[in-house]
C-alpha atoms as a PDB file:
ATOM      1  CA  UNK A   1      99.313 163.000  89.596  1.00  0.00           C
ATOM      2  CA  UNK A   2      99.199 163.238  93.301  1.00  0.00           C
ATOM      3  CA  UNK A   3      98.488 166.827  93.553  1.00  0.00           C
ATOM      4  CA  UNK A   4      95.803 166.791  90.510  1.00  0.00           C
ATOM      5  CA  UNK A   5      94.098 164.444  92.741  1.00  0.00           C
ATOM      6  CA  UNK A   6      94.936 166.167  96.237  1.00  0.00           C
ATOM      7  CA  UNK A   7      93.400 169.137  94.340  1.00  0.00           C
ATOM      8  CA  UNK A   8      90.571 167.645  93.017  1.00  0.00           C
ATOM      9  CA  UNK A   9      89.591 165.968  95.867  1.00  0.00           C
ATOM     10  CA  UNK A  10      89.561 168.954  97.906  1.00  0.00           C
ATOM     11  CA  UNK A  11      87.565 171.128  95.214  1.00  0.00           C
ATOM     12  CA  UNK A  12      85.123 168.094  95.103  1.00  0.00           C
ATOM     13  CA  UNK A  13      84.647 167.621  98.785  1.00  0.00           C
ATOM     14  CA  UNK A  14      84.106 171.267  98.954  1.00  0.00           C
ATOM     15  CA  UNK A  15      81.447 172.105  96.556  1.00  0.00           C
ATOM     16  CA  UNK A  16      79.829 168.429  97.573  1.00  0.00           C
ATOM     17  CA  UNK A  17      79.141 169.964 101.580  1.00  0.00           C
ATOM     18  CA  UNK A  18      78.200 173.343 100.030  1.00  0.00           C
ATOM     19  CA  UNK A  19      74.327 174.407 100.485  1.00  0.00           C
ATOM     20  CA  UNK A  20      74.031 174.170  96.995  1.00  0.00           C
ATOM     21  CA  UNK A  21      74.737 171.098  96.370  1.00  0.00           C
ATOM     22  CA  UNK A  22      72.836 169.883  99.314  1.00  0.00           C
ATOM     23  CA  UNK A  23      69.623 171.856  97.372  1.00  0.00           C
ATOM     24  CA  UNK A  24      70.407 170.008  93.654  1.00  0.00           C
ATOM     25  CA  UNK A  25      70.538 166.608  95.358  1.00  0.00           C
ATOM     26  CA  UNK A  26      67.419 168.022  97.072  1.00  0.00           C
ATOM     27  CA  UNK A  27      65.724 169.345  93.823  1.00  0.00           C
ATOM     28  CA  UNK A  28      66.920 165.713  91.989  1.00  0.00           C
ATOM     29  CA  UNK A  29      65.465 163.567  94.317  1.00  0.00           C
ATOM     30  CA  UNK A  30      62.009 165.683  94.075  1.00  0.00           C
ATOM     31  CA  UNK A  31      62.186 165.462  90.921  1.00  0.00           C
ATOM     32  CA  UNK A  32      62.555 161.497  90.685  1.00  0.00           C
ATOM     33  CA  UNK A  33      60.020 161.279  93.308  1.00  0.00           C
ATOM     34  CA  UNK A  34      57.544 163.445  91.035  1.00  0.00           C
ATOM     35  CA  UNK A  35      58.397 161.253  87.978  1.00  0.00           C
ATOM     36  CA  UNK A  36      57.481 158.093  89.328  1.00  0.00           C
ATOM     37  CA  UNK A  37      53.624 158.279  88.481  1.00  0.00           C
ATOM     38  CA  UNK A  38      55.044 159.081  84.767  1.00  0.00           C
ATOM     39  CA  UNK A  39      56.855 155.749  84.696  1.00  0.00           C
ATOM     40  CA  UNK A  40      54.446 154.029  87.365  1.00  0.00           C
ATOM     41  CA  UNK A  41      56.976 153.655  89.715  1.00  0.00           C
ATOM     42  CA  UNK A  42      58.401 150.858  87.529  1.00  0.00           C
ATOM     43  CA  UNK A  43      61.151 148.579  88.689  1.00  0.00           C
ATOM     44  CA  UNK A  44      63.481 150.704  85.879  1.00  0.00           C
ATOM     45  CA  UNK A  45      62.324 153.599  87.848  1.00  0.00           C
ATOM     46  CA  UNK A  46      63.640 152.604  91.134  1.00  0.00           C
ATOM     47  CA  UNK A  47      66.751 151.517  89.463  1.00  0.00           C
ATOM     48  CA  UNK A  48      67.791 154.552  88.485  1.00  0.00           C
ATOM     49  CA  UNK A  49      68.204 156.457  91.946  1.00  0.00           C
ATOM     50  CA  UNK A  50      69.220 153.273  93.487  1.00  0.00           C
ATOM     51  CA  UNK A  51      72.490 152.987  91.228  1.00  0.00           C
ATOM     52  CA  UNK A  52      72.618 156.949  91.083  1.00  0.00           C
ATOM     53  CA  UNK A  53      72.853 157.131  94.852  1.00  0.00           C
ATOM     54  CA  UNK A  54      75.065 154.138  95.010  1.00  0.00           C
ATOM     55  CA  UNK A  55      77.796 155.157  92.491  1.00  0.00           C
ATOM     56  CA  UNK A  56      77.815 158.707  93.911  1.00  0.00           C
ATOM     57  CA  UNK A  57      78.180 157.738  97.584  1.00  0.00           C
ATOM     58  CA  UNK A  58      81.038 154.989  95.909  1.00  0.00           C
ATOM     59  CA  UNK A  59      83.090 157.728  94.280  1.00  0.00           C
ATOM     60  CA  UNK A  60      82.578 160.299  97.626  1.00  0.00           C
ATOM     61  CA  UNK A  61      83.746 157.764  99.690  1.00  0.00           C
ATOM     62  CA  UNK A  62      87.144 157.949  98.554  1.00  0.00           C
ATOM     63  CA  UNK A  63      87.534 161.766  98.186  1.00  0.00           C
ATOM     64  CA  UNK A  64      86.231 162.643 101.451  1.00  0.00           C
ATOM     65  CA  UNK A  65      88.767 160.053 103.267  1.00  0.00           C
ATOM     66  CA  UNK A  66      91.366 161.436 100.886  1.00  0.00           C
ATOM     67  CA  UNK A  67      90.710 164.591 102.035  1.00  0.00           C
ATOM     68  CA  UNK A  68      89.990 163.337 105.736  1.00  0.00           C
ATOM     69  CA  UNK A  69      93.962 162.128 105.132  1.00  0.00           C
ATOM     70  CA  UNK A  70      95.220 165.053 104.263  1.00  0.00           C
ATOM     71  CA  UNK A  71      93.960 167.148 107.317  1.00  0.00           C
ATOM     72  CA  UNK A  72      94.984 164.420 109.720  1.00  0.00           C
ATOM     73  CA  UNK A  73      98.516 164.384 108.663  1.00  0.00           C
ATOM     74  CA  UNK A  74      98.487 168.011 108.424  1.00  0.00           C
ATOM     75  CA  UNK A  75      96.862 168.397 111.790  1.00  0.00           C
ATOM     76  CA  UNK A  76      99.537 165.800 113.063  1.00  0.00           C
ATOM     77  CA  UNK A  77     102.659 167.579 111.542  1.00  0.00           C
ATOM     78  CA  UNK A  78     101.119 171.279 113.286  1.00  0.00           C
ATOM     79  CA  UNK A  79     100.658 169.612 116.691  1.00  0.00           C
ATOM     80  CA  UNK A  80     104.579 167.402 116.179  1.00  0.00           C
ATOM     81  CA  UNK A  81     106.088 171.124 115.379  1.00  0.00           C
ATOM     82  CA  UNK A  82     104.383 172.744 118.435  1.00  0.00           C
ATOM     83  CA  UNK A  83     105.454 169.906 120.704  1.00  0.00           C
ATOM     84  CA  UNK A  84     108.961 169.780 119.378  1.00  0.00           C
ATOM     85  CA  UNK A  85     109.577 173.545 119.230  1.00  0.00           C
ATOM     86  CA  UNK A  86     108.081 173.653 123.347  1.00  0.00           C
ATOM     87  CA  UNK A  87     110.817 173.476 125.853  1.00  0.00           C
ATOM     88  CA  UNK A  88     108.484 171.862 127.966  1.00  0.00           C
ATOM     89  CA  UNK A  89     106.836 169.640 126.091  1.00  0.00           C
ATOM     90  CA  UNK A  90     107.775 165.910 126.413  1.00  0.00           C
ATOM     91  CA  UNK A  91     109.119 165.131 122.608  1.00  0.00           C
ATOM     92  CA  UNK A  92     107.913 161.047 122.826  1.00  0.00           C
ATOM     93  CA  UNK A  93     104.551 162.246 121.978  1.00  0.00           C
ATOM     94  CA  UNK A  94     105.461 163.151 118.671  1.00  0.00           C
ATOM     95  CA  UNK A  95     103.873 160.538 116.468  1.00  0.00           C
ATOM     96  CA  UNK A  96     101.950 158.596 118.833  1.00  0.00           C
ATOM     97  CA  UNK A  97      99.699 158.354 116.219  1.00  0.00           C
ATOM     98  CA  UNK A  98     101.733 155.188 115.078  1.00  0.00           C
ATOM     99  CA  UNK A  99     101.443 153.662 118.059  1.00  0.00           C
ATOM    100  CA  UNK A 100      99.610 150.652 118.985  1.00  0.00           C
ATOM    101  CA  UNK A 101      95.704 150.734 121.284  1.00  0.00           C
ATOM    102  CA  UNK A 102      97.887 149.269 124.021  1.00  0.00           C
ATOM    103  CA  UNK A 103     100.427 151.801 123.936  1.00  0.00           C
ATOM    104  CA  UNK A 104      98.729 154.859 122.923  1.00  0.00           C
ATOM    105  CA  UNK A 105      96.618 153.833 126.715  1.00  0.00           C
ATOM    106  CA  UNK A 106      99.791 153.278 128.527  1.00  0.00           C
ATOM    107  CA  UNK A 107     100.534 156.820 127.087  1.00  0.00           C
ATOM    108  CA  UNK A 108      97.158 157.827 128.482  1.00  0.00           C
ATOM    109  CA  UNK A 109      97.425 156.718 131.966  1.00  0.00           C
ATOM    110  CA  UNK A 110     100.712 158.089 132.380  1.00  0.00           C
ATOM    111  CA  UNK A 111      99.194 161.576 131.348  1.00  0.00           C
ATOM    112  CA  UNK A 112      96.325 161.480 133.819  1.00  0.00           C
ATOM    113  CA  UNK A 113      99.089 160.675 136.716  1.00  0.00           C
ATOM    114  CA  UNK A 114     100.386 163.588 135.751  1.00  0.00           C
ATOM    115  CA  UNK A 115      97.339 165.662 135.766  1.00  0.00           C
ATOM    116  CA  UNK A 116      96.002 164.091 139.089  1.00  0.00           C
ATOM    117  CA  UNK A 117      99.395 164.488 140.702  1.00  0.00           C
ATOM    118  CA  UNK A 118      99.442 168.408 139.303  1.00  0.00           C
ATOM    119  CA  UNK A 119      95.920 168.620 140.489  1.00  0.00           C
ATOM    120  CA  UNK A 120      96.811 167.329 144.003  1.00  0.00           C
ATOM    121  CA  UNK A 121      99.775 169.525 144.260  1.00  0.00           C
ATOM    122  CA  UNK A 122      97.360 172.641 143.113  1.00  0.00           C
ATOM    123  CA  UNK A 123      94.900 171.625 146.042  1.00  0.00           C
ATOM    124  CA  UNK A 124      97.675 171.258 148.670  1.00  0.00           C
ATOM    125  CA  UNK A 125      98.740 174.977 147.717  1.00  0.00           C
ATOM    126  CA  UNK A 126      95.259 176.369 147.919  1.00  0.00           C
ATOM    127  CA  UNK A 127      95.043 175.000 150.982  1.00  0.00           C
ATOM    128  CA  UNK A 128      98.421 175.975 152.264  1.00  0.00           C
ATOM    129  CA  UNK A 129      97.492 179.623 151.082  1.00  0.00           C
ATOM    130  CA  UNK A 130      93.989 179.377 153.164  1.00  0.00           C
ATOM    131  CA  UNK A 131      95.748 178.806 155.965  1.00  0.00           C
ATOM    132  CA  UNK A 132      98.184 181.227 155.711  1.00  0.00           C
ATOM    133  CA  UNK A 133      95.018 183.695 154.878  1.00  0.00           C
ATOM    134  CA  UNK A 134      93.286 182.504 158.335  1.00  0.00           C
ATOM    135  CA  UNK A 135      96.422 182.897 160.210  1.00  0.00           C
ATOM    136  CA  UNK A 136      96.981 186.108 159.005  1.00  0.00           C
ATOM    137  CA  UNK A 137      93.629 187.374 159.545  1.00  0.00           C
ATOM    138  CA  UNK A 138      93.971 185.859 162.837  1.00  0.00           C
ATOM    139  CA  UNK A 139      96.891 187.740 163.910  1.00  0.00           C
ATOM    140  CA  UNK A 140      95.123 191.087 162.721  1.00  0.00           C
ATOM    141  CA  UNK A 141      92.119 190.724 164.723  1.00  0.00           C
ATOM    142  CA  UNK A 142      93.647 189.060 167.489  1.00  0.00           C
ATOM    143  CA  UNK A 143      90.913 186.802 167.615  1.00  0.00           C
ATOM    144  CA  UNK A 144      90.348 182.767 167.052  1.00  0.00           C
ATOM    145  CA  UNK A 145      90.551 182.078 163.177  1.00  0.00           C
ATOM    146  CA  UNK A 146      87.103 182.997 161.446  1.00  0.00           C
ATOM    147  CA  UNK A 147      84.501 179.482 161.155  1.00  0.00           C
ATOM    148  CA  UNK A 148      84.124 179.932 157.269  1.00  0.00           C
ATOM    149  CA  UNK A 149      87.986 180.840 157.042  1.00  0.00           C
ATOM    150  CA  UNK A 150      88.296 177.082 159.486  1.00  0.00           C
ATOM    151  CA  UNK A 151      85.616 175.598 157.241  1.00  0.00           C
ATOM    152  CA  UNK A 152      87.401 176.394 153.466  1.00  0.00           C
ATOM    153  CA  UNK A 153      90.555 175.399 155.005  1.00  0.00           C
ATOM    154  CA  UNK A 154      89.362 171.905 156.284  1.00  0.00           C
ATOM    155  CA  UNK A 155      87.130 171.702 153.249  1.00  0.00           C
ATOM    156  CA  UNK A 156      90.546 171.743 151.204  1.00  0.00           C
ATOM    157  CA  UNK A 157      92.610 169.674 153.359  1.00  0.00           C
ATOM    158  CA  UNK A 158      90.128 166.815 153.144  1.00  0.00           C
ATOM    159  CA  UNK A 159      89.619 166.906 149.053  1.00  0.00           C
ATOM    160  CA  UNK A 160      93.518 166.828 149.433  1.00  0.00           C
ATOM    161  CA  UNK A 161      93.531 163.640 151.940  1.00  0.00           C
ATOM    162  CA  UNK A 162      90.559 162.443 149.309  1.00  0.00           C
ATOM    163  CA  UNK A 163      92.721 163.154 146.358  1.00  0.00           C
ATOM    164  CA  UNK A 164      95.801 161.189 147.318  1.00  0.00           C
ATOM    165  CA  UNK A 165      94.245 157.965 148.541  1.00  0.00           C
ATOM    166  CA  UNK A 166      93.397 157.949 144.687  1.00  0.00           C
END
């Protein structure tokens, strides 16, 4: 039963966001629309693209978040397998999904330390590395370090300072 319906549900949703569907519902409306004079846009009239509408979007309703299901889970299981099979990767994020609002932003904020400490320690290199340029360009020339070489290097050092008051 579960995968009639799994495969129904997908076959629907996809011919329902096809062009040609979009073009019938399209054509249908028109033609209601052009039929109203015929039935002087009677209450009866009205009724019938009212409940149309309303039993199709009913039914759609539970396809599409069938289907919308599906491809979460599935997307969820990919990203869990990538996570798991990366030495790297921290393995507590597999299925966060089931966690609560107030956890899955505890989960957030530790992530963003990370990436503004990373980020930090990405600026302090660059500007370890300009240095290290200006001195050795410094001890080529035999001359006092370059202004724009001074200036990139003090530009990084203070984004740095600016970075870890944070």
């Amino acid at each position: 039963m579960d995968k009639l319906f799994a495969r129904f549900a997908n076959v629907t949703a996809k011919a329902a966001g096809s062009p040609p569907a979009f073009l019938m519902c399209i054509t249908l409306v028109a033609l209601w629309a052009a039929s109203g004079p015929i039935f002087k846009f009677s209450e009866t009239w009205q009724l019938v693209i009212n409940t149309g509408t309303t039993i199709i979007t009913f039914l759609m309703v539970f396809l599409i978040q069938n289907t919308q299901n599906r491809d979460g889970v599935a997307l969820q299981t990919k990203l869990d397998e990538l996570i798991r099979a990366t030495t790297d990767a921290e393995n507590e994020f597999i299925g966060i999904e089931k966690l609560t609002d107030k956890e899955l932003e505890a989960m957030h904020a530790h992530c963003k330390a990370r990436a503004d400490r990373h980020m930090r320690n990405v600026q302090r290199l660059a500007a370890e590395k300009d240095a290290r340029a200006a001195k050795r360009k410094t001890a080529k020339s035999g001359v006092k370090m370059a202004s724009s070489t001074r200036a990139k290097a003090a530009s990084r050092a203070k984004t740095l300072k600016a970075g870890s008051q944070d």
